[in-house]
Protein backbone atom coordinates (compact mmCIF):
# COMPACT_ATOMS: atom_id res chain seq x y z
CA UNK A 1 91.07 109.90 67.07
CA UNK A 2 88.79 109.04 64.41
CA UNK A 3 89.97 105.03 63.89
CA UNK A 4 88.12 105.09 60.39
CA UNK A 5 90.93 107.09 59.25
CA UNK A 6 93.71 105.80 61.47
CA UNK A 7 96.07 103.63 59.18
CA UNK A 8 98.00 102.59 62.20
CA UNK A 9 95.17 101.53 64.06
CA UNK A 10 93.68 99.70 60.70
CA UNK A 11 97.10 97.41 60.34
CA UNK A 12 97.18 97.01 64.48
CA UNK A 13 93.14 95.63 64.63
CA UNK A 14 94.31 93.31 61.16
CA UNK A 15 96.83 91.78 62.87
CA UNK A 16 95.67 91.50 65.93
CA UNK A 17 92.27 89.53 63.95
CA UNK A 18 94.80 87.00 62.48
CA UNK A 19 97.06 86.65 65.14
CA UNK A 20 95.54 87.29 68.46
CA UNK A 21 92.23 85.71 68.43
CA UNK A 22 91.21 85.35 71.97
CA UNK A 23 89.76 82.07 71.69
CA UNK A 24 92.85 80.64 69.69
CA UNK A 25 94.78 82.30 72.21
CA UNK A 26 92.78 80.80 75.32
CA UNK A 27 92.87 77.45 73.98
CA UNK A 28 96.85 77.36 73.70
CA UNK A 29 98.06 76.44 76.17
CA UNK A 30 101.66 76.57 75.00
CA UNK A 31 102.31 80.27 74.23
CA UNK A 32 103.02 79.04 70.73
CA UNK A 33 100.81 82.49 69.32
CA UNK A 34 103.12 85.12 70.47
CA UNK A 35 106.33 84.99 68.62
CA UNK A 36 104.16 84.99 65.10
CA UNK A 37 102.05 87.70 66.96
CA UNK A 38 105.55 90.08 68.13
CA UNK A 39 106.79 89.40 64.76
CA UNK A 40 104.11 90.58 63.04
CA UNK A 41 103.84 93.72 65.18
CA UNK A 42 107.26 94.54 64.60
CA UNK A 43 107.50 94.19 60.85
CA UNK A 44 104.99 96.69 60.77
CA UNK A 45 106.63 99.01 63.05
CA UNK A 46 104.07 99.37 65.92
CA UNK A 47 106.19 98.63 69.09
CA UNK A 48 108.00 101.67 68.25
CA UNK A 49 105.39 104.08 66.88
CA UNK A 50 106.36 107.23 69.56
CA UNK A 51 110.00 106.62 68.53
CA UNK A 52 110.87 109.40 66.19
CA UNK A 53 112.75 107.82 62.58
CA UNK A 54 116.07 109.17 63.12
CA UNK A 55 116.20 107.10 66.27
CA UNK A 56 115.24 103.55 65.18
CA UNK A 57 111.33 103.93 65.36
CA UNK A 58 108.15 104.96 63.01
CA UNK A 59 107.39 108.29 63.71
CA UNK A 60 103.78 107.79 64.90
CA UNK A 61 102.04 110.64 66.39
CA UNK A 62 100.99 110.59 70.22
CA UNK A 63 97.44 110.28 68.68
CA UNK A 64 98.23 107.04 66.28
CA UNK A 65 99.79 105.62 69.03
CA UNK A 66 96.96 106.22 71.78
CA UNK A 67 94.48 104.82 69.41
CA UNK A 68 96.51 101.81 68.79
CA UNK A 69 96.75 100.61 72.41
CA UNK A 70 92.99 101.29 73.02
CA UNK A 71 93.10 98.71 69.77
CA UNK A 72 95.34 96.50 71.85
CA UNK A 73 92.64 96.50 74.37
CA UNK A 74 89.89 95.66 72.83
CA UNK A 75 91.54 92.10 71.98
CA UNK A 76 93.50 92.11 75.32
CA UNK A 77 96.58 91.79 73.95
CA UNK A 78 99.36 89.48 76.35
CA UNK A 79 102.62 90.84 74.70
CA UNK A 80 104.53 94.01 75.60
CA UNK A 81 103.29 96.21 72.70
CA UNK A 82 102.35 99.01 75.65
CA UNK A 83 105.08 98.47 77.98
CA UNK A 84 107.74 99.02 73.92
CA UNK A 85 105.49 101.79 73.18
CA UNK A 86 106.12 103.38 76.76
CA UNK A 87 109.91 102.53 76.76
CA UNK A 88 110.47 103.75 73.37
CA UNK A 89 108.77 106.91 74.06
CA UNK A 90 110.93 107.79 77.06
CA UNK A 91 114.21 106.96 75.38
CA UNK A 92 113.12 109.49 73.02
CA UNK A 93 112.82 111.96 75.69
CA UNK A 94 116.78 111.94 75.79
CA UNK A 95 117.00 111.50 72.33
CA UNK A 96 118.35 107.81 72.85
CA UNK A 97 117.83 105.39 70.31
CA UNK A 98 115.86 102.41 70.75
CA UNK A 99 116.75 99.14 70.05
CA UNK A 100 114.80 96.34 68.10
CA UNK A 101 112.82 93.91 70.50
CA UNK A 102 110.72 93.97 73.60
CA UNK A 103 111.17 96.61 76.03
CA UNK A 104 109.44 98.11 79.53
CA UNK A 105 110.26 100.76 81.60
CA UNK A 106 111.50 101.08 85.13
CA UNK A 107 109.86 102.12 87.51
CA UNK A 108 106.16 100.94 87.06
CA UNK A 109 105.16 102.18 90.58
CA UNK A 110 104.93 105.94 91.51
CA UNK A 111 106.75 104.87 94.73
CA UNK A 112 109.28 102.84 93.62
CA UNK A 113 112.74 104.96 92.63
CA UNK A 114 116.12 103.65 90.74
CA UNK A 115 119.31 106.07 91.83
CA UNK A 116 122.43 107.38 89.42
CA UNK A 117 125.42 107.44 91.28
CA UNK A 118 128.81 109.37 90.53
CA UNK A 119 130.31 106.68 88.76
CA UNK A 120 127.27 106.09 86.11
CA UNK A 121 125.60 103.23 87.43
CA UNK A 122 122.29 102.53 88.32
CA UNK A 123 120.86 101.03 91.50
CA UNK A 124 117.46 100.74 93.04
CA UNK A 125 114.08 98.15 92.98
CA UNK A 126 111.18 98.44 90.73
CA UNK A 127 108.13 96.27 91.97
CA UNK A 128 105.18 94.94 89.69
CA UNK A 129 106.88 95.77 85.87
CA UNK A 130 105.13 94.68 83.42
CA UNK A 131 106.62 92.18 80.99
CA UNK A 132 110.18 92.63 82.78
CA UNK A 133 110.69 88.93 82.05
CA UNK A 134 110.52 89.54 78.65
CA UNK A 135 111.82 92.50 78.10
CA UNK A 136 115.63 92.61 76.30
CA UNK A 137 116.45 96.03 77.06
CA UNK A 138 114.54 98.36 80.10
CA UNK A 139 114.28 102.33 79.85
CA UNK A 140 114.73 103.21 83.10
CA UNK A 141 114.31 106.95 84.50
CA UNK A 142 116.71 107.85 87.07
CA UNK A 143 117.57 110.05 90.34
CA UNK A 144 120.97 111.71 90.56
CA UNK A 145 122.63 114.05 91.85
CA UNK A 146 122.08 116.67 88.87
CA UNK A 147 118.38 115.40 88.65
CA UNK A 148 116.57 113.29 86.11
CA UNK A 149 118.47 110.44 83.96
CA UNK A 150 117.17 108.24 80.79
CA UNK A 151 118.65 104.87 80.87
CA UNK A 152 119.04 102.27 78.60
CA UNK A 153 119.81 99.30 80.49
CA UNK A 154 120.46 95.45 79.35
CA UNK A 155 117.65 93.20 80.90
CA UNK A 156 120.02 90.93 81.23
CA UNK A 157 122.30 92.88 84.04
CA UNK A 158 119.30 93.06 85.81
CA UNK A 159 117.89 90.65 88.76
CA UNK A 160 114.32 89.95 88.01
CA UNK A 161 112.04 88.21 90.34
CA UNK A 162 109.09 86.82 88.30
CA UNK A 163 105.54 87.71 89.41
CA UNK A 164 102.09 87.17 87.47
CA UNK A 165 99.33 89.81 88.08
CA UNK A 166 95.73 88.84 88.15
CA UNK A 167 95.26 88.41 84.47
CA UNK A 168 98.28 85.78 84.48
CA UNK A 169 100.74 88.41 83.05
CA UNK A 170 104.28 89.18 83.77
CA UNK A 171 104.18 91.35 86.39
CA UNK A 172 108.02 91.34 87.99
CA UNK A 173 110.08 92.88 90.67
CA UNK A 174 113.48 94.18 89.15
CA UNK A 175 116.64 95.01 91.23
CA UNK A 176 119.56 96.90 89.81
CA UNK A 177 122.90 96.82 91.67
CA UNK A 178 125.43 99.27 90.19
CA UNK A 179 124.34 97.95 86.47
CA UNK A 180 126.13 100.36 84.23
CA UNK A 181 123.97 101.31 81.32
CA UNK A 182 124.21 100.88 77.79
CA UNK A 183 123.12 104.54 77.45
CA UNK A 184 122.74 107.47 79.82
CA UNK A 185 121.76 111.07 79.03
CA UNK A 186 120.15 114.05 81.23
CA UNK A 187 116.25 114.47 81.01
CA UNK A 188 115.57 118.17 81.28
CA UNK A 189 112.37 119.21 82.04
CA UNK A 190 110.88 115.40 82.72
CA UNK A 191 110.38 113.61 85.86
CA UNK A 192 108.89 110.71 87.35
CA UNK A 193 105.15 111.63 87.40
CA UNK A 194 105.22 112.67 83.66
CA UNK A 195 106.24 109.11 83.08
CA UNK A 196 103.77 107.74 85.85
CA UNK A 197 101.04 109.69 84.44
CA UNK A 198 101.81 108.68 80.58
CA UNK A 199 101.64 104.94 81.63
CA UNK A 200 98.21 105.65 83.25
CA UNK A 201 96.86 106.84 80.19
CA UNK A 202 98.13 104.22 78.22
CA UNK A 203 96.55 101.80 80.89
CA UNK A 204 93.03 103.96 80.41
CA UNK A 205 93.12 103.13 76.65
CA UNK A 206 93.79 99.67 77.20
CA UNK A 207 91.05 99.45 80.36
CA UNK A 208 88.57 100.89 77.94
CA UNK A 209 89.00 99.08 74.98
CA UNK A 210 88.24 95.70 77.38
CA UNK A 211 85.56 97.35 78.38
CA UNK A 212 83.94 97.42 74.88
CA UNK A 213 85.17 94.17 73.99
CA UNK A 214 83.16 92.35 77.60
CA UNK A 215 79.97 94.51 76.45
CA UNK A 216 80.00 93.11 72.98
CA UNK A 217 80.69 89.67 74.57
CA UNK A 218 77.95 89.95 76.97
CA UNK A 219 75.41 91.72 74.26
CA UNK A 220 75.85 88.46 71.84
CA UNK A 221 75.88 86.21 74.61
CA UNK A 222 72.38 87.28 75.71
CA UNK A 223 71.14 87.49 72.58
CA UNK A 224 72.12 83.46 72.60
CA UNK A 225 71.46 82.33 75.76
CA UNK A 226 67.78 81.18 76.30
CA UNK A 227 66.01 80.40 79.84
CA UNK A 228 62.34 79.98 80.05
CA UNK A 229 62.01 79.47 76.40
CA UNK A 230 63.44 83.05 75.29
CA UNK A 231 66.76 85.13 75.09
CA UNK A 232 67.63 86.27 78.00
CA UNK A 233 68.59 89.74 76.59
CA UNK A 234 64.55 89.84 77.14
CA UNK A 235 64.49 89.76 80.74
CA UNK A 236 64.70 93.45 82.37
CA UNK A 237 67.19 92.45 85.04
CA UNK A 238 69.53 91.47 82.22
CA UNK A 239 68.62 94.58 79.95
CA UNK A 240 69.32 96.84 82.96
CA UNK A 241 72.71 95.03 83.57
CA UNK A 242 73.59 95.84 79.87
CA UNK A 243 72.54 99.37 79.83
CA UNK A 244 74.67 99.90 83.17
CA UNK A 245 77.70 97.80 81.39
CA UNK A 246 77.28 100.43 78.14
CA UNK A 247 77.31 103.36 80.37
CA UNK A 248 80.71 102.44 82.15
CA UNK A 249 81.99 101.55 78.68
CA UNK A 250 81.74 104.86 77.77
CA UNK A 251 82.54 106.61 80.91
CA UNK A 252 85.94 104.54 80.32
CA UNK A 253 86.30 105.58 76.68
CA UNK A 254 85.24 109.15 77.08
CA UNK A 255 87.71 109.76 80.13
CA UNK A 256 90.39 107.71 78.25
CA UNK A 257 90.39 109.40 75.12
CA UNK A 258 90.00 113.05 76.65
CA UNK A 259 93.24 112.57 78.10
CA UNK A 260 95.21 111.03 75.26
CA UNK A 261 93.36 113.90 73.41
CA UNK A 262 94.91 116.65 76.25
CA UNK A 263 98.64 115.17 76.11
CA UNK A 264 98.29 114.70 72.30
CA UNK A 265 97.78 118.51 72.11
CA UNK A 266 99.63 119.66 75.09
CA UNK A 267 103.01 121.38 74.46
CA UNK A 268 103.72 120.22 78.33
CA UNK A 269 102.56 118.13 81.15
CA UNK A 270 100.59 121.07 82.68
CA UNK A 271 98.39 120.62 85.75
CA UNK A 272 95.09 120.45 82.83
CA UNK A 273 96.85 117.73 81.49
CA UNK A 274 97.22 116.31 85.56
CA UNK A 275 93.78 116.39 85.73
CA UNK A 276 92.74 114.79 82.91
CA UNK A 277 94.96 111.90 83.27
CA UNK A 278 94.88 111.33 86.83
CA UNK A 279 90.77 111.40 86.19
CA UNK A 280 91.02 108.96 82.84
CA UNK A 281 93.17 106.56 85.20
CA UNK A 282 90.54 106.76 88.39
CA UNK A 283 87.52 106.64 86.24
CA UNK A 284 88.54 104.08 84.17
CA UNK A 285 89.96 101.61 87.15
CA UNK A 286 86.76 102.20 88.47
CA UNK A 287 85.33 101.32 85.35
CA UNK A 288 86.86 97.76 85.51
CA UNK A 289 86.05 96.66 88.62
CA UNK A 290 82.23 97.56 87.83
CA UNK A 291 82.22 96.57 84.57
CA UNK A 292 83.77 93.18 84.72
CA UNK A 293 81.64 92.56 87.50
CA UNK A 294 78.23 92.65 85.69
CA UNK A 295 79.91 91.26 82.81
CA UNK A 296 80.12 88.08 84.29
CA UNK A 297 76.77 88.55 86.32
CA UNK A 298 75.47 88.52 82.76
CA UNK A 299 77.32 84.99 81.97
CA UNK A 300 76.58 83.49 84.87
CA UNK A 301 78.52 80.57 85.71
CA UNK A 302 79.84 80.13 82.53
CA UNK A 303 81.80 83.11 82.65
CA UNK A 304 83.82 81.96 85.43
CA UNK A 305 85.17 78.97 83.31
CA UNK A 306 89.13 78.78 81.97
CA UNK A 307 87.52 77.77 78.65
CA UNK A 308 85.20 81.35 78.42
CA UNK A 309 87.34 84.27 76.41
CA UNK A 310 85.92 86.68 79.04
CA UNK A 311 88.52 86.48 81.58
CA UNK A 312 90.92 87.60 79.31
CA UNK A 313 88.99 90.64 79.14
CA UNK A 314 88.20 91.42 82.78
CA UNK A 315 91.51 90.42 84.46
CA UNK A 316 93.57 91.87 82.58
CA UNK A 317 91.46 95.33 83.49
CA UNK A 318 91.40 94.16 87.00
CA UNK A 319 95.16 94.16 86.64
CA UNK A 320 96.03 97.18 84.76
CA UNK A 321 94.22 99.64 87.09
CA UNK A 322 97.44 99.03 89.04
CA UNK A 323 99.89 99.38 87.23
CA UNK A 324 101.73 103.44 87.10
CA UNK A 325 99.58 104.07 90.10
CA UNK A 326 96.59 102.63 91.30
CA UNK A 327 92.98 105.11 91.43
CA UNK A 328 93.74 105.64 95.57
CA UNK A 329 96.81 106.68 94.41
CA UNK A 330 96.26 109.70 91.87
CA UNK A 331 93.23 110.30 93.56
CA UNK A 332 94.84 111.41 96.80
CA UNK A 333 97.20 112.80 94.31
CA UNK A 334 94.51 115.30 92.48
CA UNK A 335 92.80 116.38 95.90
CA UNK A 336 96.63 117.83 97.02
CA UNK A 337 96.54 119.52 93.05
CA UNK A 338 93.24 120.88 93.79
CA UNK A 339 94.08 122.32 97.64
CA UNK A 340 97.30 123.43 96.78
CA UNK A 341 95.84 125.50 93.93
CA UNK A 342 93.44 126.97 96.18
CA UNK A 343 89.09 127.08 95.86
CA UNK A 344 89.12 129.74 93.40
CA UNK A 345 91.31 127.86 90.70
CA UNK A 346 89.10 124.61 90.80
CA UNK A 347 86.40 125.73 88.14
CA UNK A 348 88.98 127.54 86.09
CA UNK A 349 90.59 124.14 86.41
CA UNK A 350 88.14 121.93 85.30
CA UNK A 351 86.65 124.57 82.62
CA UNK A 352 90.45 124.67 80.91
CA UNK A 353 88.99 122.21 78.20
């Protein structure tokens, strides 16, 4: 995913430079940035870049659009580019078309299920979805009777309880109650992990991108902070701090782009490609807590502030490691892969790439 070369990513980051300044953003208080922002994002055709062109979208490859929402993270983007992407992306799985505007997908939570009945409607609760408030249509992935369903559902027929997660995003419990969808079609060969384990990925991306952005924050800031009459990049408790802030960076990045790497290459959702997402998602939760941690160790009290951009960086990791499964989750998840494969398949497991 060499971004130098990446024309998607190149139009996402020019955008995002004009419209989604984190300081502009920070200091409006009125929302007033994110129409102009959406706008701009869909005129260019991002929010659909995994929807294929003969049904509605840009024809992106899982690779443009991977690189993209690491992109997103790096200016902690507060619209439902992700959440579009994701939706899009499992419409496509049924071959439904999607429609123009903002989307998410239901469920958000590995534990959460929505039911088909006989009669074609849909019925069940999805807790913590991101954006749900916003969102004009859902793709919602099913249980029936003859197995796995792709929805498109109206938000509207929907009853949406409105939550905020840490970083002060829509985060929303959705009910369905016998809503009849606008579209329905059989997913063979897809179920709910596949989708589970796509949205962590995404989440990785976005986790690591915020990740470089609070190191390049906290590497300027020291370089401008003075105590004792010098920078206080010169001190070795802060220079340590750094150092340990780069390596979890990178640990984020490397585990977060292996796995976009392994499902952009992958002609299935094999147990390799299990691994490495359920790992990208652990490591890079991880990753947040640590990292956004020091990060504002490095500010000091400063950091804490409404004012200070940094938040907007490190609670909004703090709030994705949640979301499509938390790391307890798919870690307890991997150690039943790795027993139920049996001692002898581990290496051959982790040596697969």
């Amino acid at each position: 995913m060499a971004e130098s070369d990446n024309i998607v990513v190149e139009t996402a980051e020019k955008i995002f430079a004009d419209l989604a300044d984190p300081q502009t953003i920070n200091n409006d208080k009125k929302g007033s940035w994110q129409a102009p922002l959406w706008q701009a994002l869909s005129e260019a055709g991002l929010p659909l870049s995994w929807v294929p062109d003969d049904l509605g979208g840009s024809g992106a490859s899982l690779a443009d659009g991977f690189a993209l929402l690491n992109a997103a993270g790096r200016f902690a983007v507060a619209v439902p580019l992700a959440e579009t992407m994701l939706a899009g992306w499992l419409l496509a799985q049924a071959k439904i078309a999607s429609p123009e505007g903002e989307m998410t997908v239901l469920p958000a939570s590995p534990k959460d299920r929505i039911t088909l009945d006989a009669d074609g409607a849909l019925s069940g609760r999805a807790r913590g979805v991101p954006f749900a408030k916003a969102a004009k249509h859902f793709a919602v992935l099913a249980h029936g009777k003859d197995g796995i369903s792709i929805a498109l559902v109206d938000a509207s027929k929907g009853r949406i309880e409105s939550g905020l997660n840490v970083g002060y995003d829509h985060s929303d419990t959705v009910t369905l109650d016998k809503v009849q969808p606008v579209t329905v079609k059989p997913a063979k060969g897809f179920d709910q992990t596949t989708l589970m384990l796509m949205g962590g990925v995404a989440r990785s991306l976005q986790i690591a991108g915020a990740l470089e952005a609070m190191l390049d924050i906290s590497v300027r800031y020291s370089n401008e902070r003075v105590a004792f009459e010098k920078k206080i990049s010169k001190f070795q408790a802060v220079q340590q701090n750094l150092a340990r802030l780069a390596g979890e960076s990178a640990a984020a990045l490397a585990a977060a782009t292996s796995a976009a790497d392994a499902i952009a290459n992958a002609k299935s959702f094999d147990d390799e490609v299990y691994l490495e997402a359920a790992s990208a998602k652990i490591r890079c939760a991880e990753a947040a807590e640590k990292g956004g941690a020091i990060a504002h160790q490095v500010h000091g009290a400063i950091g804490f502030t409404s004012e200070h951009i940094l938040h907007r960086f490190s609670l909004r990791a703090l709030a994705w490691r949640d979301d499509f499964g938390s790391e307890s989750h798919w870690a307890v998840e991997l150690g039943k892969l790795v027993a139920n494969r049996g001692a002898d398949e581990l290496w051959p497991l982790v040596a697969s790439r």
